[in-house]
Protein backbone atom coordinates (compact mmCIF):
# COMPACT_ATOMS: atom_id res chain seq x y z
CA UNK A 1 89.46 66.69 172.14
CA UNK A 2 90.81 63.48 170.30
CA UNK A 3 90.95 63.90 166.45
CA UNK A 4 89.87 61.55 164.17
CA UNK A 5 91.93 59.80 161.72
CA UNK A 6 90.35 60.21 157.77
CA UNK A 7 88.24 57.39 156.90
CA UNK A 8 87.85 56.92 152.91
CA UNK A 9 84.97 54.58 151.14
CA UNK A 10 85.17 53.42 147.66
CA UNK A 11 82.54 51.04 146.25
CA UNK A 12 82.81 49.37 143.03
CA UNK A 13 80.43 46.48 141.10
CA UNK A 14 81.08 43.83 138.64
CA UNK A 15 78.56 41.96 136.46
CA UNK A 16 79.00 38.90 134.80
CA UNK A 17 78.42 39.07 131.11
CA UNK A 18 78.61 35.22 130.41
CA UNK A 19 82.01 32.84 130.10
CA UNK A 20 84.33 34.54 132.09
CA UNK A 21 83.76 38.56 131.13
CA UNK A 22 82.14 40.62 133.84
CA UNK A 23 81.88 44.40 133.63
CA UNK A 24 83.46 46.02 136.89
CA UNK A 25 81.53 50.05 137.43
CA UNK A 26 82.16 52.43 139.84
CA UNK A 27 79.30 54.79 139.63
CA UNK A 28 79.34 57.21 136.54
CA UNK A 29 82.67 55.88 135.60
CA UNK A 30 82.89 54.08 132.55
CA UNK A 31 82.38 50.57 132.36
CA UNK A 32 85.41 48.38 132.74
CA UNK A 33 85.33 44.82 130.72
CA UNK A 34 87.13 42.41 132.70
CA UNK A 35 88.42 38.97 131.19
CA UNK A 36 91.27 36.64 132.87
CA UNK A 37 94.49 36.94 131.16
CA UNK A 38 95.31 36.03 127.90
CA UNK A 39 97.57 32.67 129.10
CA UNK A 40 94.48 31.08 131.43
CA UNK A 41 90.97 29.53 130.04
CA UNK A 42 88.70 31.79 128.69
CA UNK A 43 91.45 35.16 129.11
CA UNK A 44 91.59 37.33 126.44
CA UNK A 45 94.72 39.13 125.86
CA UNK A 46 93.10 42.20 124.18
CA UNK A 47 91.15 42.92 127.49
CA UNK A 48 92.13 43.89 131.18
CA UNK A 49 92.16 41.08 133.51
CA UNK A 50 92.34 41.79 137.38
CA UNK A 51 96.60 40.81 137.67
CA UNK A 52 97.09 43.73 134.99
CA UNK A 53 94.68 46.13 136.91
CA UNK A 54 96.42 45.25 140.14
CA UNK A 55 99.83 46.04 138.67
CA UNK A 56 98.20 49.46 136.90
CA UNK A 57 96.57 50.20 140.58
CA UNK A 58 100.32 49.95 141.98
CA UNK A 59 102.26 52.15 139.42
CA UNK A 60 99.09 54.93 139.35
CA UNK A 61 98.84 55.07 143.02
CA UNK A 62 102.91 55.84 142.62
CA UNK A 63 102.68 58.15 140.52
CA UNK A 64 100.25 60.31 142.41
CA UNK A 65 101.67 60.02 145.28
CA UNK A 66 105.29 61.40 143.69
CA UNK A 67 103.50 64.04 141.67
CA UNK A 68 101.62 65.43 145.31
CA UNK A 69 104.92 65.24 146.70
CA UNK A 70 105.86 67.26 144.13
CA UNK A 71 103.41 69.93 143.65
CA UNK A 72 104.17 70.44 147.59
CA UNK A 73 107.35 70.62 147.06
CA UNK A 74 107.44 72.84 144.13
CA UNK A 75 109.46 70.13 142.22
CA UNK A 76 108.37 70.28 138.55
CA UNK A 77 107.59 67.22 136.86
CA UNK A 78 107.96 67.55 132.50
CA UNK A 79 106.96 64.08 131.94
CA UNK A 80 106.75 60.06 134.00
CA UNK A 81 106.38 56.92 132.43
CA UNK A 82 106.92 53.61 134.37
CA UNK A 83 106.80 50.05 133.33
CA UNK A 84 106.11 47.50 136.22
CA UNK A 85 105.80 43.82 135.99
CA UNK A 86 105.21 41.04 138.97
CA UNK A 87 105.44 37.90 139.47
CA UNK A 88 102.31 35.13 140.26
CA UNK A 89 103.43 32.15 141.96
CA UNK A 90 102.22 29.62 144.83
CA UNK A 91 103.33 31.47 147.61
CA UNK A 92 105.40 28.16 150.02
CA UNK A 93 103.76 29.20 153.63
CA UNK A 94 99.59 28.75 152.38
CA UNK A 95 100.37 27.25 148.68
CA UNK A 96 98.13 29.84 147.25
CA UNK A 97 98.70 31.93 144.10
CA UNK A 98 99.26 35.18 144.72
CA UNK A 99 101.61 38.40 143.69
CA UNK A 100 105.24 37.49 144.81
CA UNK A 101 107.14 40.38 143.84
CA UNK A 102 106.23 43.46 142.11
CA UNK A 103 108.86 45.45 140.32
CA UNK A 104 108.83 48.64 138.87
CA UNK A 105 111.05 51.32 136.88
CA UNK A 106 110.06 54.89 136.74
CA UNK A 107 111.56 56.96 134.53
CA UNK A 108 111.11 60.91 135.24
CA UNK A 109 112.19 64.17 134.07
CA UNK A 110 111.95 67.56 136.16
CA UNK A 111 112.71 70.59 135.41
CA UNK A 112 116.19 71.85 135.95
CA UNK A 113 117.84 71.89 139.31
CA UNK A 114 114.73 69.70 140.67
CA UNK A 115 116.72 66.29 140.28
CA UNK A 116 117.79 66.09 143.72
CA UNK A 117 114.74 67.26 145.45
CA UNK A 118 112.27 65.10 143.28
CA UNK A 119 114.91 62.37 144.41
CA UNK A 120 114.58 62.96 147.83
CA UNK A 121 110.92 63.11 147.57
CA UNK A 122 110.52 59.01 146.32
CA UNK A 123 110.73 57.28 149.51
CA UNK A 124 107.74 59.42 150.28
CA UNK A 125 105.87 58.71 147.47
CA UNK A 126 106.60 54.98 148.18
CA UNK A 127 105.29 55.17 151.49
CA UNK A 128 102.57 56.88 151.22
CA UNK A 129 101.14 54.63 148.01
CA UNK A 130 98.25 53.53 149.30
CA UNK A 131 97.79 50.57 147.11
CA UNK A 132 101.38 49.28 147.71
CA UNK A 133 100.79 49.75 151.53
CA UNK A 134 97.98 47.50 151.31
CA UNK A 135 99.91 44.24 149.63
CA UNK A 136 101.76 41.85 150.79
CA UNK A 137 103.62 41.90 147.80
CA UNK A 138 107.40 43.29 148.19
CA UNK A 139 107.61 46.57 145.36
CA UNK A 140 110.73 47.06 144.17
CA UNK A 141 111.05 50.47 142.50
CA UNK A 142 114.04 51.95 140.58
CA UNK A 143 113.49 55.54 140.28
CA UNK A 144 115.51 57.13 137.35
CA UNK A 145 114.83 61.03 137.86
CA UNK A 146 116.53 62.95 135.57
CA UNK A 147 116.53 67.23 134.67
């Protein structure tokens, strides 16, 4: 009997609200106002714009990834913060805009005597972010793990 690989569905909407604002839902969620960034026509620096919800979909997907790897593991995280920018430039092979590089710095604290595990435990995290996997973006991550 061959098994079946997992297959997961998300849908989302968006609704434009007039000038360049749409609302992006995913059912009962809560709404999401969406505006282009601050530094392009019609942005709006006190809103999110899709290249700050792509770099906040990279560094949450990290996250839970490490803290599953983690709780498996029975590597206690205390606290994770992590501060990620990238880069949007004309890429030189299609001359379209896109994400270039992505870089990101997590700074983590375990419990004691869980430094080296939860170490040993970020490659997997990194591969198995499923948002990272599915960029072409290169995402540089300097994990700073400390007790």
């Amino acid at each position: 009997m061959t098994v079946q690989p997992k297959v997961f569905r998300y849908e989302a909407d968006v609704e434009w609200r007039g000038g360049r604002v749409g609302v992006s839902t995913a059912g009962g969620r809560r709404p999401l106002a969406v505006t282009p960034p601050g530094t392009f026509p019609g942005g709006d620096e006190s809103a999110w714009s899709p290249e700050h919800l792509y770099l906040a979909s990279l560094q949450s997907c990290m996250l839970l990834s490490f803290l599953a790897h983690c709780a498996h593991n029975g590597v206690e995280v205390v606290a994770y913060r992590a501060h990620t920018t990238g880069e949007l430039a004309r890429r030189e092979e299609d001359r379209r805009y896109a994400f270039t590089s992505v870089a990101m710095v997590v700074l983590c604290t375990v419990s004691g005597g869980h430094a080296a595990a939860a170490r040993g435990l970020t490659a997997k995290a990194e591969r198995d972010c499923f948002v990272s996997a599915s960029t072409t973006a290169p995402v540089a991550v300097d994990w700073r793990i400390v007790e």
